[in-house]
PDB file of N, CA and C in Angstrom:
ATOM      1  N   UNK A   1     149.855  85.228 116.396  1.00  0.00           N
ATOM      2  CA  UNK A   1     150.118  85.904 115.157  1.00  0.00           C
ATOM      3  C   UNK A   1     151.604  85.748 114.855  1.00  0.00           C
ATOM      4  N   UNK A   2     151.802  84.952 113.719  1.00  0.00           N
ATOM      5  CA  UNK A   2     153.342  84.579 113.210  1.00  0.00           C
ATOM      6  C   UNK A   2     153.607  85.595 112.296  1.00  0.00           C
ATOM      7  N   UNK A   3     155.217  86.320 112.612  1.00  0.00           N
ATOM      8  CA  UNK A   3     155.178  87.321 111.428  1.00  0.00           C
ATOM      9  C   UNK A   3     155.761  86.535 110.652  1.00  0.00           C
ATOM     10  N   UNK A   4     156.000  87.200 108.934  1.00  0.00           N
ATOM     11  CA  UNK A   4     156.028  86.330 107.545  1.00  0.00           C
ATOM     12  C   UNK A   4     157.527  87.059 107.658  1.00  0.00           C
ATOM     13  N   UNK A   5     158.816  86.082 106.804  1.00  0.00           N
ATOM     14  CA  UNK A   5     159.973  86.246 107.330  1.00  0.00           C
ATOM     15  C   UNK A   5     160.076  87.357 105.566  1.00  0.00           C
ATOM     16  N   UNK A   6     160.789  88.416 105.842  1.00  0.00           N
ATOM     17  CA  UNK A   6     160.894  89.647 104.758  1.00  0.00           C
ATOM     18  C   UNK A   6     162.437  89.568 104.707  1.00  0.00           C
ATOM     19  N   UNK A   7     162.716  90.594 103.311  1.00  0.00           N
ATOM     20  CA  UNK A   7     164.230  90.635 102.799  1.00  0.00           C
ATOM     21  C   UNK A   7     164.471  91.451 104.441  1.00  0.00           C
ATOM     22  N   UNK A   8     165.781  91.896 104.234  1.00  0.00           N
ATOM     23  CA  UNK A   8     166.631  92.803 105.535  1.00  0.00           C
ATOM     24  C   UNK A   8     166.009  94.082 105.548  1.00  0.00           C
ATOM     25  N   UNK A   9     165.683  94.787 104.666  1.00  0.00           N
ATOM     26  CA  UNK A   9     165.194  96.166 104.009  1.00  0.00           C
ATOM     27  C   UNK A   9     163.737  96.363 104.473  1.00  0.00           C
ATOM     28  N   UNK A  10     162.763  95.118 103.795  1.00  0.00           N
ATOM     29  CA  UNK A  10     161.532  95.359 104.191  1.00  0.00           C
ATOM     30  C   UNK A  10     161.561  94.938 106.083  1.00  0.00           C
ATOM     31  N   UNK A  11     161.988  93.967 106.371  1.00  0.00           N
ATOM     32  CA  UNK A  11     162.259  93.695 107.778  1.00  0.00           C
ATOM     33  C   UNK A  11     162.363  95.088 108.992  1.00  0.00           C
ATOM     34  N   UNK A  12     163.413  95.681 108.166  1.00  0.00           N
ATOM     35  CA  UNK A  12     163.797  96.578 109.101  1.00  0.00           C
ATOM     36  C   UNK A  12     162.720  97.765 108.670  1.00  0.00           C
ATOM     37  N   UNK A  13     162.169  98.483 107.801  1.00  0.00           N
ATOM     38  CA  UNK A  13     160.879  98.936 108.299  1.00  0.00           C
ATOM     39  C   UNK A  13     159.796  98.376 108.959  1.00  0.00           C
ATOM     40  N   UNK A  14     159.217  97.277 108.976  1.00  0.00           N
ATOM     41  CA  UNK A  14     158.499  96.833 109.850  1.00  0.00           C
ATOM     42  C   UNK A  14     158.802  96.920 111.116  1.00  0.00           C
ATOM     43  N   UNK A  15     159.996  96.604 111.579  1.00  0.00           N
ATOM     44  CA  UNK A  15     160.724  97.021 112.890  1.00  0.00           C
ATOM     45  C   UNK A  15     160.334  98.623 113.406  1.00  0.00           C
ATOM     46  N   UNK A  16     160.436  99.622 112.356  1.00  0.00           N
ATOM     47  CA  UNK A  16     160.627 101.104 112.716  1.00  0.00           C
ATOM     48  C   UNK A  16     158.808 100.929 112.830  1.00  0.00           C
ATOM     49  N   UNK A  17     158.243 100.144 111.839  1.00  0.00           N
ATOM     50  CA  UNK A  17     156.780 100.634 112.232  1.00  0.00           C
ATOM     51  C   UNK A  17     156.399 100.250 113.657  1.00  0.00           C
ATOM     52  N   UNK A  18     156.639  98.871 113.746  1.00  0.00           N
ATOM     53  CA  UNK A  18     156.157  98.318 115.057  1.00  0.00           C
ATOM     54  C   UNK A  18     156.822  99.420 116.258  1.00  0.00           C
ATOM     55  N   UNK A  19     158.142  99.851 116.252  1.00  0.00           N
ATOM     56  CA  UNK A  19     158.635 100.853 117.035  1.00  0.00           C
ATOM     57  C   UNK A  19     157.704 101.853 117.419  1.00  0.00           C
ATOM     58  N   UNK A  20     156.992 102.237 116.346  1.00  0.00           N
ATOM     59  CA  UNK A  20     156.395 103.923 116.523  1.00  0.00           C
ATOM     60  C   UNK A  20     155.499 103.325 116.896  1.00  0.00           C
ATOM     61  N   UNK A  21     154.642 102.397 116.303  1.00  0.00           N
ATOM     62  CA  UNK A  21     153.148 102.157 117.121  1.00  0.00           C
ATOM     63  C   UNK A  21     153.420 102.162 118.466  1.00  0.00           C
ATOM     64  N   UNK A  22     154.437 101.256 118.787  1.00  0.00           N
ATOM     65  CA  UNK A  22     154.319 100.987 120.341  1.00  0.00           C
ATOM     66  C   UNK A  22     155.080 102.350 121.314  1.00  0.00           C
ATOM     67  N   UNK A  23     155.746 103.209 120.411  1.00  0.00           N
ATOM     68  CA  UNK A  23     156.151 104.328 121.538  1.00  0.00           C
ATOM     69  C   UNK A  23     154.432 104.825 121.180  1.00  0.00           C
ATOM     70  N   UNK A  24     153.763 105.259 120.387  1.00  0.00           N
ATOM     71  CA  UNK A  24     152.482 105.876 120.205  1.00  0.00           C
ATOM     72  C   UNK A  24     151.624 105.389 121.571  1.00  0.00           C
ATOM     73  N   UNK A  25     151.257 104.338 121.102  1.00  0.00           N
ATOM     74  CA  UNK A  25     150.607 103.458 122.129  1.00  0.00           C
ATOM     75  C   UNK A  25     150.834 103.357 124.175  1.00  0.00           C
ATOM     76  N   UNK A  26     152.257 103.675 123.847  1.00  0.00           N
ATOM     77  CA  UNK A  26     152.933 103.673 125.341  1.00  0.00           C
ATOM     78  C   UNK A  26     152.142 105.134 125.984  1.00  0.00           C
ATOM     79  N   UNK A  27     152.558 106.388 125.100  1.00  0.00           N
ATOM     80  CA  UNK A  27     152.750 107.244 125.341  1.00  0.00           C
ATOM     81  C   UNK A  27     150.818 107.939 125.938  1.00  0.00           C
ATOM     82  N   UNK A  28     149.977 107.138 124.803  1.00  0.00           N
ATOM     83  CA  UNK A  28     148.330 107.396 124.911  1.00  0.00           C
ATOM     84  C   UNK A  28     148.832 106.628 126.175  1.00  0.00           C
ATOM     85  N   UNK A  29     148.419 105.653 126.333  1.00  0.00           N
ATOM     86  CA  UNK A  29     147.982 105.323 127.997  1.00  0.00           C
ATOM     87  C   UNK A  29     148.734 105.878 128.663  1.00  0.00           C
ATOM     88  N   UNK A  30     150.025 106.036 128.773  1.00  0.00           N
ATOM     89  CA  UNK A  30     150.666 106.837 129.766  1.00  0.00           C
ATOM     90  C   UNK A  30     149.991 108.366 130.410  1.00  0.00           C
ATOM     91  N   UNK A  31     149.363 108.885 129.320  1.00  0.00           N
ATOM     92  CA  UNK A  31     148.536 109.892 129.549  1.00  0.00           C
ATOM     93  C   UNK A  31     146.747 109.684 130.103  1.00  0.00           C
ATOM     94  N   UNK A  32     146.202 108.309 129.591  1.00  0.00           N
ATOM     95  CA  UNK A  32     144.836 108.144 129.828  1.00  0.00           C
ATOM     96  C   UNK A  32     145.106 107.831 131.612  1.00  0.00           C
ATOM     97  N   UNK A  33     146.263 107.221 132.017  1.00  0.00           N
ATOM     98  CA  UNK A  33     146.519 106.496 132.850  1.00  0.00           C
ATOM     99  C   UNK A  33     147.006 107.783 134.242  1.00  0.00           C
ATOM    100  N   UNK A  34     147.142 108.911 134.160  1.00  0.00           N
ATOM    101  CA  UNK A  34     147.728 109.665 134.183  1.00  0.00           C
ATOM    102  C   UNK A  34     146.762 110.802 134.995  1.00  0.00           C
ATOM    103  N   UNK A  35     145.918 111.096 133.701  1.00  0.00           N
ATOM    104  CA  UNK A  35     144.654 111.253 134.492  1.00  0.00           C
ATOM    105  C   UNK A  35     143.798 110.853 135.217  1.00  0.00           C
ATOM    106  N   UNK A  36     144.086 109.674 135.373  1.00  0.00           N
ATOM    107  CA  UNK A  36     143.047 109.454 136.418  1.00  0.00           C
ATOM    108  C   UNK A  36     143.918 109.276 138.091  1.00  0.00           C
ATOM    109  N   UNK A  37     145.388 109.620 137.679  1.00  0.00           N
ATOM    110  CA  UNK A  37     146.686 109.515 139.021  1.00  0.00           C
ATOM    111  C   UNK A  37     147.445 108.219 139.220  1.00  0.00           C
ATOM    112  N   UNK A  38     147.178 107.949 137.482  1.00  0.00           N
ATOM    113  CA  UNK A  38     148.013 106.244 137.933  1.00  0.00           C
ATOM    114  C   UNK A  38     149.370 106.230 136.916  1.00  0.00           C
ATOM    115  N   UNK A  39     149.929 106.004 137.160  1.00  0.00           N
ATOM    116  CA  UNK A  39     151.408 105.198 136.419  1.00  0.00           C
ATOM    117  C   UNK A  39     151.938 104.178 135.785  1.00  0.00           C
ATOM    118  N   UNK A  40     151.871 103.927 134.288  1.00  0.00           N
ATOM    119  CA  UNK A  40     152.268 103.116 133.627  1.00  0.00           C
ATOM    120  C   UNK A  40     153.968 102.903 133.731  1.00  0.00           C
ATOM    121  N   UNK A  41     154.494 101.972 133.930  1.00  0.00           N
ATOM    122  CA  UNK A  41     156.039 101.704 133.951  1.00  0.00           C
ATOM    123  C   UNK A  41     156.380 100.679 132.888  1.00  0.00           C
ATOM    124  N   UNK A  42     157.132 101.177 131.883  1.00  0.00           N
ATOM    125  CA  UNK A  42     157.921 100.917 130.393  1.00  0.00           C
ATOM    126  C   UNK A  42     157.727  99.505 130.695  1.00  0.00           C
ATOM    127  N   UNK A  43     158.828  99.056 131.190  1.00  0.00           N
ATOM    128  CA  UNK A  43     159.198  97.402 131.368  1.00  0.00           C
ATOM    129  C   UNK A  43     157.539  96.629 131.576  1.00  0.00           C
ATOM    130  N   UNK A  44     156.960  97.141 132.054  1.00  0.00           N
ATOM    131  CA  UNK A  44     155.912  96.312 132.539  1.00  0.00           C
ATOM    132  C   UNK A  44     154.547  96.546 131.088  1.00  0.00           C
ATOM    133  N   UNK A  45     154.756  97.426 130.505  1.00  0.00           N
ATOM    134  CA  UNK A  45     154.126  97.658 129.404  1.00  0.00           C
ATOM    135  C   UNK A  45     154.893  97.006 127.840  1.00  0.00           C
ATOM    136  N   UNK A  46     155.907  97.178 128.012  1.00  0.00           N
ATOM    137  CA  UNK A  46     156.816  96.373 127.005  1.00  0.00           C
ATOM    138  C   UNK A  46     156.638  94.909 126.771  1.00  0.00           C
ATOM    139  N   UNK A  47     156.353  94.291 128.047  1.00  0.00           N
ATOM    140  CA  UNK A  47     156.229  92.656 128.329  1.00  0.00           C
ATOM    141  C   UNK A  47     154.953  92.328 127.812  1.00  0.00           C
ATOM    142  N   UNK A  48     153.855  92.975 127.485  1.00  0.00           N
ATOM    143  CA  UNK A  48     152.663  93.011 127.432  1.00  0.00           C
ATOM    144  C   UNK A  48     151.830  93.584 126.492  1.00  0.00           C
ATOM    145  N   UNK A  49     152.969  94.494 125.726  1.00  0.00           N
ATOM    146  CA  UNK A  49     152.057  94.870 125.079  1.00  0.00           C
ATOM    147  C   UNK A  49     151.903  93.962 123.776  1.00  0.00           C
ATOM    148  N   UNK A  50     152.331  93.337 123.113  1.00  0.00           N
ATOM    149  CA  UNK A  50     151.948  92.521 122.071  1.00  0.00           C
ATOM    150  C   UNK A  50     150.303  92.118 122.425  1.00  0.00           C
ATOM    151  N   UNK A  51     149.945  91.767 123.824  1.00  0.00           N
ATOM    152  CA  UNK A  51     148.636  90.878 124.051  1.00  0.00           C
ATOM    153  C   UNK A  51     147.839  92.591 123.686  1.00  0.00           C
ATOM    154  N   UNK A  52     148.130  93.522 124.372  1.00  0.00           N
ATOM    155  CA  UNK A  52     147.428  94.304 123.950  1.00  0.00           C
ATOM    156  C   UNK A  52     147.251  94.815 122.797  1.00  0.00           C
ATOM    157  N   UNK A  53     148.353  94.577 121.850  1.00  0.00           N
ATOM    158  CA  UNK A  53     147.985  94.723 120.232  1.00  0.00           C
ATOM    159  C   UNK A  53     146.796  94.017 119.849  1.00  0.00           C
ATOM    160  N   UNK A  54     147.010  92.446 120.000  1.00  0.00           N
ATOM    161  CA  UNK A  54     146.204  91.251 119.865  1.00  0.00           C
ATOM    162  C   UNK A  54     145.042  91.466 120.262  1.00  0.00           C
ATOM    163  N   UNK A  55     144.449  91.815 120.838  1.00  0.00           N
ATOM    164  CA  UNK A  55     143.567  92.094 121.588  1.00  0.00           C
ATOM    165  C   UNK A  55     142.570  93.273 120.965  1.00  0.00           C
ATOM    166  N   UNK A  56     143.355  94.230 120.210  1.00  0.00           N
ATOM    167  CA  UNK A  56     142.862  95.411 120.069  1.00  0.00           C
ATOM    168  C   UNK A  56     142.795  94.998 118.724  1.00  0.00           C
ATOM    169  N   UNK A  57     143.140  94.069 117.846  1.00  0.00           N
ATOM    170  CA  UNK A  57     143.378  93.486 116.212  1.00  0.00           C
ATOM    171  C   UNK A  57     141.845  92.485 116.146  1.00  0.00           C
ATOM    172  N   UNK A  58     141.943  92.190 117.006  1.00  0.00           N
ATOM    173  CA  UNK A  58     141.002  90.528 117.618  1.00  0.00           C
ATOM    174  C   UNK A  58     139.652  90.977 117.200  1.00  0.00           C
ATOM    175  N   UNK A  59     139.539  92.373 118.143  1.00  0.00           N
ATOM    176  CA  UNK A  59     138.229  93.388 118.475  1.00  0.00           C
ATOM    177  C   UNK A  59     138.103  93.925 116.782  1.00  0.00           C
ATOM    178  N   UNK A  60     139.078  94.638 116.308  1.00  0.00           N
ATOM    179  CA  UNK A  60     138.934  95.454 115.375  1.00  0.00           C
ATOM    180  C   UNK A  60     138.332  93.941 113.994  1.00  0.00           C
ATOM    181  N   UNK A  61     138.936  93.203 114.006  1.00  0.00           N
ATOM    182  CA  UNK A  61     138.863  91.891 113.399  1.00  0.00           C
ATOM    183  C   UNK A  61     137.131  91.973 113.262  1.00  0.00           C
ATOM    184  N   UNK A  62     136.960  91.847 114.065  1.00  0.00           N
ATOM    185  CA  UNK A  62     135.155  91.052 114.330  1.00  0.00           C
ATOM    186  C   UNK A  62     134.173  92.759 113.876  1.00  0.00           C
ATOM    187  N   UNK A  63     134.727  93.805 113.707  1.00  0.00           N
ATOM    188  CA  UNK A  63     133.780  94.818 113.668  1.00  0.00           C
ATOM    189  C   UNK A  63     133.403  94.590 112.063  1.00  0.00           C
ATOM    190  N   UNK A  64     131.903  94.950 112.172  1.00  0.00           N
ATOM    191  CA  UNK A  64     131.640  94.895 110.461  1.00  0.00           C
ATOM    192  C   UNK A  64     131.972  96.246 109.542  1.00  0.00           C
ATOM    193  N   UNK A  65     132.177  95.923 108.279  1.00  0.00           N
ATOM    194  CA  UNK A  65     132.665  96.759 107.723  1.00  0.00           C
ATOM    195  C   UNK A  65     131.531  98.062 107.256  1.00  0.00           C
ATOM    196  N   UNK A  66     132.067  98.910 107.264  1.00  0.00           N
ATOM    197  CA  UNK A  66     130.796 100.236 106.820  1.00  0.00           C
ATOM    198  C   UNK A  66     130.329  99.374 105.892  1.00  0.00           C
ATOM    199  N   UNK A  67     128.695 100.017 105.302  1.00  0.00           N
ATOM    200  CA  UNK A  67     127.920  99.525 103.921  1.00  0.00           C
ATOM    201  C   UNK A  67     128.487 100.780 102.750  1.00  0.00           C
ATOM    202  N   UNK A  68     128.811 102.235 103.471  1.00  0.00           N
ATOM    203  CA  UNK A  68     129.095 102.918 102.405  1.00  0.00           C
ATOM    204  C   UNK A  68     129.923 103.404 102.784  1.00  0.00           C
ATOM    205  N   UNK A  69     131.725 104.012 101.882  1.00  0.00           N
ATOM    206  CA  UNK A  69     132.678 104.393 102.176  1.00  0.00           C
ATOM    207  C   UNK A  69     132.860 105.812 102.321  1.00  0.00           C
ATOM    208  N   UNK A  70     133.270 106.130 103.373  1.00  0.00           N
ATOM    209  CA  UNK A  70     133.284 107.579 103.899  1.00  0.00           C
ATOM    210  C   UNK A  70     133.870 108.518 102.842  1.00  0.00           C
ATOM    211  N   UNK A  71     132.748 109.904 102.833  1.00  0.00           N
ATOM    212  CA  UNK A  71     133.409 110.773 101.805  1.00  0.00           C
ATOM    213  C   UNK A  71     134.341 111.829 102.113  1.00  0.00           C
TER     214      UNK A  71
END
């Protein structure tokens, strides 16, 4: 997935979004991971998580769309 190159302005929100997803994201498994007595470590989740975006886009990608839109 190639990102599309934006002015400085739009750039740098995309930056703050991708930021929050991935503290969001860190923070859920840190807790799913947690409960069960295991330990997620930053650096090792940082390196990796893009595949786990990808992965979770890939999946969401292939699901079919509702027939009727939720009220």
């Amino acid at each position: 997935m190639k990102l599309k190159p934006l002015s400085a302005e739009t750039d740098e929100l995309r930056k703050i979004i991708i930021s929050s997803n991935l503290t969001s994201c860190y923070i859920m498994l840190e807790e799913l991971l947690a409960s069960k007595g295991e330990r997620l470590f930053f650096d090792k989740f940082r390196a990796r998580w893009i595949d786990i975006f990808k992965n979770v886009y890939d999946h969401v990608d292939r699901m079919k769309p509702r027939k009727d839109p939720r009220e």
